[in-house]
N, C-alpha and C. Protein backbone atom coordinates (compact mmCIF):
# COMPACT_ATOMS: atom_id res chain seq x y z
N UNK A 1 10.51 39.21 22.64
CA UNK A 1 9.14 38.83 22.45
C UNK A 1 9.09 37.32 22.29
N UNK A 2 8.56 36.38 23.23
CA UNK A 2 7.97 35.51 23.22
C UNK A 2 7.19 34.78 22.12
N UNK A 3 7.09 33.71 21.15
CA UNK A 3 5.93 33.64 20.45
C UNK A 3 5.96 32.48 21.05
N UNK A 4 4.73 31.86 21.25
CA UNK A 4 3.85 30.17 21.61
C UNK A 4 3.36 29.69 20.68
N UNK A 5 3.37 28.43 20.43
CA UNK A 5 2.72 27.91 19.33
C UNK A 5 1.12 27.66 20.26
N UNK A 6 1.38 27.52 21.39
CA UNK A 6 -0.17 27.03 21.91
C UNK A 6 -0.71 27.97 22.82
N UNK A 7 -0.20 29.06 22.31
CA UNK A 7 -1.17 30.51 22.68
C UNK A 7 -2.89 30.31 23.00
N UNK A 8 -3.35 29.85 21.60
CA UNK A 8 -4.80 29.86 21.37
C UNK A 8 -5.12 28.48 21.70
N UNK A 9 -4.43 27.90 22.50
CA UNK A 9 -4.66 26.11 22.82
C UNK A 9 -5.36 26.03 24.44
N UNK A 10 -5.99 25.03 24.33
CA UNK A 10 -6.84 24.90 25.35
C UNK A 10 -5.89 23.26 26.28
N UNK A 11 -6.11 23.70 27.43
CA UNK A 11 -5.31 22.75 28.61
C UNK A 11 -6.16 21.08 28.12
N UNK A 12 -5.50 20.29 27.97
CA UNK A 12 -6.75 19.16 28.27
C UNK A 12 -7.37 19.04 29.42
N UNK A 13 -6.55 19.30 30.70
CA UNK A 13 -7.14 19.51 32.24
C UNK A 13 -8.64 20.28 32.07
N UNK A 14 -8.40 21.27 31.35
CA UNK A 14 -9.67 22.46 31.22
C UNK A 14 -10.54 21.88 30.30
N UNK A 15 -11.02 20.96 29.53
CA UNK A 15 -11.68 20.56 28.67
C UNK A 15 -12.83 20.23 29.73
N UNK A 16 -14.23 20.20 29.27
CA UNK A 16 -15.23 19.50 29.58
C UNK A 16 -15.16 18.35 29.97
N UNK A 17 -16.06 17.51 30.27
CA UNK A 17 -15.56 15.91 30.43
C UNK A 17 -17.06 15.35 30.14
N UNK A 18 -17.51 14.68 29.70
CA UNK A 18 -18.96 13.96 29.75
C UNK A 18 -19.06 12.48 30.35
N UNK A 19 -20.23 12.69 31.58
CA UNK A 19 -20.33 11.71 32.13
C UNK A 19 -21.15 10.38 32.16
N UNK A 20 -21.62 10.61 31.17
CA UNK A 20 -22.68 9.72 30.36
C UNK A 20 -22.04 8.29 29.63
N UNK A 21 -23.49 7.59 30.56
CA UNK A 21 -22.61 6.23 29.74
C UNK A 21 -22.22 5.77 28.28
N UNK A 22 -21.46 4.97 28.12
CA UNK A 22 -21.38 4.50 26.89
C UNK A 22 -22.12 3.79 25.62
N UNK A 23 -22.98 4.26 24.70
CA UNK A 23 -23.18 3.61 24.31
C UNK A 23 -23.12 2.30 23.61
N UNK A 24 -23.97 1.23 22.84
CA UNK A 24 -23.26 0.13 22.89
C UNK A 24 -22.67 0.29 21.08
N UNK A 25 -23.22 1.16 20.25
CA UNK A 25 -22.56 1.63 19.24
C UNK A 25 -21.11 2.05 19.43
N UNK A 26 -21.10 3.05 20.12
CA UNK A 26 -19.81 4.08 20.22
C UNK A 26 -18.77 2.69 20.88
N UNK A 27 -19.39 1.61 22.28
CA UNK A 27 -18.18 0.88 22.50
C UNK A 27 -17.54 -0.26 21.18
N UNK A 28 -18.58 -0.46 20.73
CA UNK A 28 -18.54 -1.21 19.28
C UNK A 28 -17.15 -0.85 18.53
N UNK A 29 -17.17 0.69 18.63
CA UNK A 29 -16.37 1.63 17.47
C UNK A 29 -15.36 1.72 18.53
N UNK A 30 -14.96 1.53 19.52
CA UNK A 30 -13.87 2.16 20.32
C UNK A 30 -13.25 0.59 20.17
N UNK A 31 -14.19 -0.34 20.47
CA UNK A 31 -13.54 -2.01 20.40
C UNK A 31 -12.19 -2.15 19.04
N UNK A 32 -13.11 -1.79 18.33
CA UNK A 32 -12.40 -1.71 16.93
C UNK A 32 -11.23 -0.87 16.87
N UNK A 33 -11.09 0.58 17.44
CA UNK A 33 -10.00 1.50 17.03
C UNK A 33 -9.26 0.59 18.13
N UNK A 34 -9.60 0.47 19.10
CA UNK A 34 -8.55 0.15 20.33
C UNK A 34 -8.78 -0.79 21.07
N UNK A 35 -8.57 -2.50 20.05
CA UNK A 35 -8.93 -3.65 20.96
C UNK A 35 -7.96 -3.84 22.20
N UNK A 36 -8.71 -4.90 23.38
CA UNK A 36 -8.04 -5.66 24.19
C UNK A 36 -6.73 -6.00 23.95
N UNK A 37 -6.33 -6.37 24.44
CA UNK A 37 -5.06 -7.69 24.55
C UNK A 37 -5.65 -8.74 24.23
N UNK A 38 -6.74 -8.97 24.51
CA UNK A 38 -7.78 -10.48 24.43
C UNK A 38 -8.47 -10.50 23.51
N UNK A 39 -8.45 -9.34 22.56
CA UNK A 39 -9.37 -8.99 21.44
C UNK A 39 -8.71 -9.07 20.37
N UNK A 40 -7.29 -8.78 20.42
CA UNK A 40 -5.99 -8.63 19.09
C UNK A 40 -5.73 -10.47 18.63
N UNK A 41 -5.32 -10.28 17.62
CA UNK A 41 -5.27 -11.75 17.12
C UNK A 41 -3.96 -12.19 17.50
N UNK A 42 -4.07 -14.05 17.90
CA UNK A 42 -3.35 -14.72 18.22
C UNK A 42 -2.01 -15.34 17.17
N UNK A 43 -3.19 -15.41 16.16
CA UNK A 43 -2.09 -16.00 15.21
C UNK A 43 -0.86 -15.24 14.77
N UNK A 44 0.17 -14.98 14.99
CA UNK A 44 1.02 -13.89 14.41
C UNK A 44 1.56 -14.67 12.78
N UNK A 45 1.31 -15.80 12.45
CA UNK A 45 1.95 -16.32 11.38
C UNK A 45 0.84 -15.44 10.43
N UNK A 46 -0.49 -15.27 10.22
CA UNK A 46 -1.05 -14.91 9.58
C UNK A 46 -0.65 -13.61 9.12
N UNK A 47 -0.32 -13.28 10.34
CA UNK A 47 0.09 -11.64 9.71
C UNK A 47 1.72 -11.29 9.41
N UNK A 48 2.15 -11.98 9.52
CA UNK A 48 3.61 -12.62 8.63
C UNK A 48 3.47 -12.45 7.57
N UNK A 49 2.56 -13.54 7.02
CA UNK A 49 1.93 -14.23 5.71
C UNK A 49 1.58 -12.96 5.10
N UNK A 50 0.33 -12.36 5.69
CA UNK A 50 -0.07 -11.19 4.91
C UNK A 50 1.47 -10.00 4.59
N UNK A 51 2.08 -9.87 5.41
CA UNK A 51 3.14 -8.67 5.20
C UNK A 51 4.20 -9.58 4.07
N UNK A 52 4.32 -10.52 4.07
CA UNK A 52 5.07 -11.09 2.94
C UNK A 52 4.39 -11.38 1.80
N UNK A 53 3.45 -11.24 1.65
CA UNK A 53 2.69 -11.14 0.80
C UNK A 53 2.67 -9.76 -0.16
N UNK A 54 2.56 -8.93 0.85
CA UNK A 54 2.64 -7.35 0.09
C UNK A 54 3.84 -7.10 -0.34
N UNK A 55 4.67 -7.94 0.47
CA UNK A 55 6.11 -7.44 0.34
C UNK A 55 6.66 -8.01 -1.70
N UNK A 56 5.71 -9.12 -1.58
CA UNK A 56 6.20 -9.68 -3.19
C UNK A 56 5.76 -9.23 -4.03
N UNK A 57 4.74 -8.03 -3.50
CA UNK A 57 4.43 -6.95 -5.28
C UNK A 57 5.24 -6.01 -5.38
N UNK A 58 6.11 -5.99 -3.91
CA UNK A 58 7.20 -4.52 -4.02
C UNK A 58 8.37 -5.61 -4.97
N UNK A 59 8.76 -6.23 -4.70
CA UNK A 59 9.89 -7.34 -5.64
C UNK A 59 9.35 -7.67 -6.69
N UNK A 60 7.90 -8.21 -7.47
CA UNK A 60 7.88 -8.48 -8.67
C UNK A 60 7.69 -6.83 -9.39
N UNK A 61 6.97 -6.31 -8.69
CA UNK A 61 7.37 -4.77 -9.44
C UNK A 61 8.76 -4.11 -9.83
N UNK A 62 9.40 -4.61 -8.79
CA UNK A 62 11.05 -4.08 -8.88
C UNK A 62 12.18 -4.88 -10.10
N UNK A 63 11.04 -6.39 -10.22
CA UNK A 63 11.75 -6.99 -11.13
C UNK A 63 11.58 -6.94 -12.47
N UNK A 64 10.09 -6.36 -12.63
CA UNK A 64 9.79 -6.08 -13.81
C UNK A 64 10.34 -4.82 -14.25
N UNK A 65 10.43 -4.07 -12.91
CA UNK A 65 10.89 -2.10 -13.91
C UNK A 65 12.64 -3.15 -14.28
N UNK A 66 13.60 -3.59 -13.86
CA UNK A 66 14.65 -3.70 -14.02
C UNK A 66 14.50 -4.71 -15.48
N UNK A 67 13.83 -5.63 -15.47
CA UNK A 67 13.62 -6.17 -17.00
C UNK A 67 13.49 -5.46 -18.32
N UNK A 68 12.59 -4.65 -17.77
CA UNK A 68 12.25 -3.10 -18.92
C UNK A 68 12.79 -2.43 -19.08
N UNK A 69 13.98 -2.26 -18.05
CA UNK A 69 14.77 -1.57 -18.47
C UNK A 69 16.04 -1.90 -19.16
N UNK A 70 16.20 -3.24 -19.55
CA UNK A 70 17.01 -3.84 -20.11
C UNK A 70 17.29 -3.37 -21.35
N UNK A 71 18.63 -2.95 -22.07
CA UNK A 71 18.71 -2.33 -23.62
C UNK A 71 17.72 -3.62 -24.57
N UNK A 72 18.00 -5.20 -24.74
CA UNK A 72 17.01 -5.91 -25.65
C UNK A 72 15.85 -5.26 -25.38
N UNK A 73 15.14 -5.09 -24.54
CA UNK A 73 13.94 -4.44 -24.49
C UNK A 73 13.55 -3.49 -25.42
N UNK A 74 14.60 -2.19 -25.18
CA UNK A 74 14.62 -1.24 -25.95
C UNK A 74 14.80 -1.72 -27.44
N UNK A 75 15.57 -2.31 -27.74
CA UNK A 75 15.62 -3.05 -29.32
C UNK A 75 14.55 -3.55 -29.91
N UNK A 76 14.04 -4.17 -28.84
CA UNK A 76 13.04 -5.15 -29.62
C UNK A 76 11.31 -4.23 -29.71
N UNK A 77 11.35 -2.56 -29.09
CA UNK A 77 10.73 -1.89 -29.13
C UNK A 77 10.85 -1.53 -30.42
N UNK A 78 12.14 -1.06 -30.45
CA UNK A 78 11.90 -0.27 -31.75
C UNK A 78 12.54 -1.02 -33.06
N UNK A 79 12.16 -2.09 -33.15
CA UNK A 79 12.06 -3.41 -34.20
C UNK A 79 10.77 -3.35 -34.31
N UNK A 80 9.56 -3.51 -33.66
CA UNK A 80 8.51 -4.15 -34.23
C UNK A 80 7.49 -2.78 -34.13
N UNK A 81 8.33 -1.09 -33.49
CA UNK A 81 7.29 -0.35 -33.23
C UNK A 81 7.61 0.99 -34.31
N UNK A 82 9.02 0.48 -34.81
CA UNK A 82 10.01 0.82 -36.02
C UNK A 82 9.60 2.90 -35.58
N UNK A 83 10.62 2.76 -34.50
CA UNK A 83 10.21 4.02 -33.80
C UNK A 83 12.09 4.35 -33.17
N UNK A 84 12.42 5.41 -32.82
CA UNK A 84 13.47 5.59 -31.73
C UNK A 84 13.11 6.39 -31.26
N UNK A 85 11.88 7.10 -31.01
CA UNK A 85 11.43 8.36 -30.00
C UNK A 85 11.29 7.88 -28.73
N UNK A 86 12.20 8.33 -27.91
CA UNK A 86 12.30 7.81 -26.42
C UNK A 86 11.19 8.20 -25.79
N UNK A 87 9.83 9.05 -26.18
CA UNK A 87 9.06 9.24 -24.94
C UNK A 87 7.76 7.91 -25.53
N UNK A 88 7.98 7.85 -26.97
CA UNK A 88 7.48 6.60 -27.10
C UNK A 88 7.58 5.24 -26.43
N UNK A 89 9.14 4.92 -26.57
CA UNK A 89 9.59 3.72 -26.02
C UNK A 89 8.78 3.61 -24.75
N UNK A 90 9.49 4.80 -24.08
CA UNK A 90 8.94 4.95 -22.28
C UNK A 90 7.56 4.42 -22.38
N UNK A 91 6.53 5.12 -23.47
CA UNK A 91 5.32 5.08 -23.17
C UNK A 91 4.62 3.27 -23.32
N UNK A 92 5.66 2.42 -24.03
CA UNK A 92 5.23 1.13 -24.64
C UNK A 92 5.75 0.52 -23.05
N UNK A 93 6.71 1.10 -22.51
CA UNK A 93 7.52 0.15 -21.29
C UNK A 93 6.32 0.27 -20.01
N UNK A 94 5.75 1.76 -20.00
CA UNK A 94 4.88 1.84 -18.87
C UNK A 94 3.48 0.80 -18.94
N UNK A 95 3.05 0.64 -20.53
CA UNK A 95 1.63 0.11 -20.44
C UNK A 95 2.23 -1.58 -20.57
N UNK A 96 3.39 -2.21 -21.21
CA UNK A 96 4.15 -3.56 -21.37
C UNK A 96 3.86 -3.62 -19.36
N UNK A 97 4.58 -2.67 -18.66
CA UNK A 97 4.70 -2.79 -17.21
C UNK A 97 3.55 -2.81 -16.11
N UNK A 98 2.34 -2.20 -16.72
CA UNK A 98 0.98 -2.31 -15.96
C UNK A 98 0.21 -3.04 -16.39
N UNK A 99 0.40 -3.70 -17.83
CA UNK A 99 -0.69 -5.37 -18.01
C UNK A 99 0.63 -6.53 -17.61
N UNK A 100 1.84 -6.33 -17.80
CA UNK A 100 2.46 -7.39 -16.64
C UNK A 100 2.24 -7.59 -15.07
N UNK A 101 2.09 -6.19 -14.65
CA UNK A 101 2.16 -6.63 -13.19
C UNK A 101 0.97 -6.41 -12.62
N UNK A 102 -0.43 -6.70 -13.64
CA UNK A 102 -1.37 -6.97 -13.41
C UNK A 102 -2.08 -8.41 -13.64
N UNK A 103 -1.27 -9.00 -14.70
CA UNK A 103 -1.11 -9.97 -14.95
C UNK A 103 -1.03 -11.10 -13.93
N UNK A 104 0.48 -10.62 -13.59
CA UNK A 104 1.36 -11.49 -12.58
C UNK A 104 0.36 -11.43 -11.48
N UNK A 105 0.02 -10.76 -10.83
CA UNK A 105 -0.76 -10.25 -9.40
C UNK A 105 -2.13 -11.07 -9.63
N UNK A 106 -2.56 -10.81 -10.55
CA UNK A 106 -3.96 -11.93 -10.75
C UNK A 106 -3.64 -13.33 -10.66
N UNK A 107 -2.70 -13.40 -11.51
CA UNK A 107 -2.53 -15.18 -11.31
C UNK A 107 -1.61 -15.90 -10.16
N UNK A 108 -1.34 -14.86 -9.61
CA UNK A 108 -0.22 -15.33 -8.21
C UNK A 108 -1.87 -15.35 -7.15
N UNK A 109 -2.87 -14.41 -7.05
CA UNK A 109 -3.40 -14.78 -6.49
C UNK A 109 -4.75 -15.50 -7.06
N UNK A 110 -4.80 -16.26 -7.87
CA UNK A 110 -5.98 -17.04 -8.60
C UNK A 110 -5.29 -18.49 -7.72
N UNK A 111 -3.56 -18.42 -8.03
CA UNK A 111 -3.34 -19.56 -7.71
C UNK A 111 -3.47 -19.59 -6.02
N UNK A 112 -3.24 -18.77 -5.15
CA UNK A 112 -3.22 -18.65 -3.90
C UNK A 112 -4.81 -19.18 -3.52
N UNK A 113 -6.45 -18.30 -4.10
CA UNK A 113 -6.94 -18.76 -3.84
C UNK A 113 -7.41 -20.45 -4.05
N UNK A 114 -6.93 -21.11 -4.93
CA UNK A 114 -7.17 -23.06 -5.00
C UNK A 114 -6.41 -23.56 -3.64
């Protein structure tokens, strides 16, 4: 016995076709999903720029979990939080780790925009 995955599938050959022109909305929206060659941007440094850009919240994120995770860290948690419950610690490292690297990210780009 045979099974098909495209048993209940229709040919694209066999599809309808509509012959009606284009509107200037719909080419608007097709411009956009699927520009020209003449329509795509020239500058490729820009989009360098932008991908290295994203690329430095994957590294200051990576540098901050590895800071936090440093044992002083852990010490100096439970010095001033006079605690050793590890789901505590964790819990001081996650919120220490999301006003840092919200921090950092604001002022890397406060300074980008001057």
């Amino acid at each position: 016995m045979s099974l098909s995955v495209f048993k209940n599938g229709d040919l694209i050959t066999s599809l309808p076709t509509d012959e009606q022109e284009v509107s200037p909305k719909e080419k608007t929206i097709l411009d956009m999903l699927y520009p020209t060659p003449s329509q795509q941007p020239k500058n490729i440094d820009s989009d360098t720029k932008k991908t290295l850009f994203h690329f430095k919240d994957i590294i200051i994120a990576s540098l901050l979990f590895f800071v936090l995770n440093l044992p002083i860290v852990d010490h100096f948690i439970e010095k001033y939080t006079k605690t050793t419950n590890l789901y505590y610690k964790l819990s001081y490292k996650v919120l220490f780790f999301a006003i840092l690297l919200f921090v950092i990210n604001n002022f890397s780009l406060s300074k980008k925009s001057q």
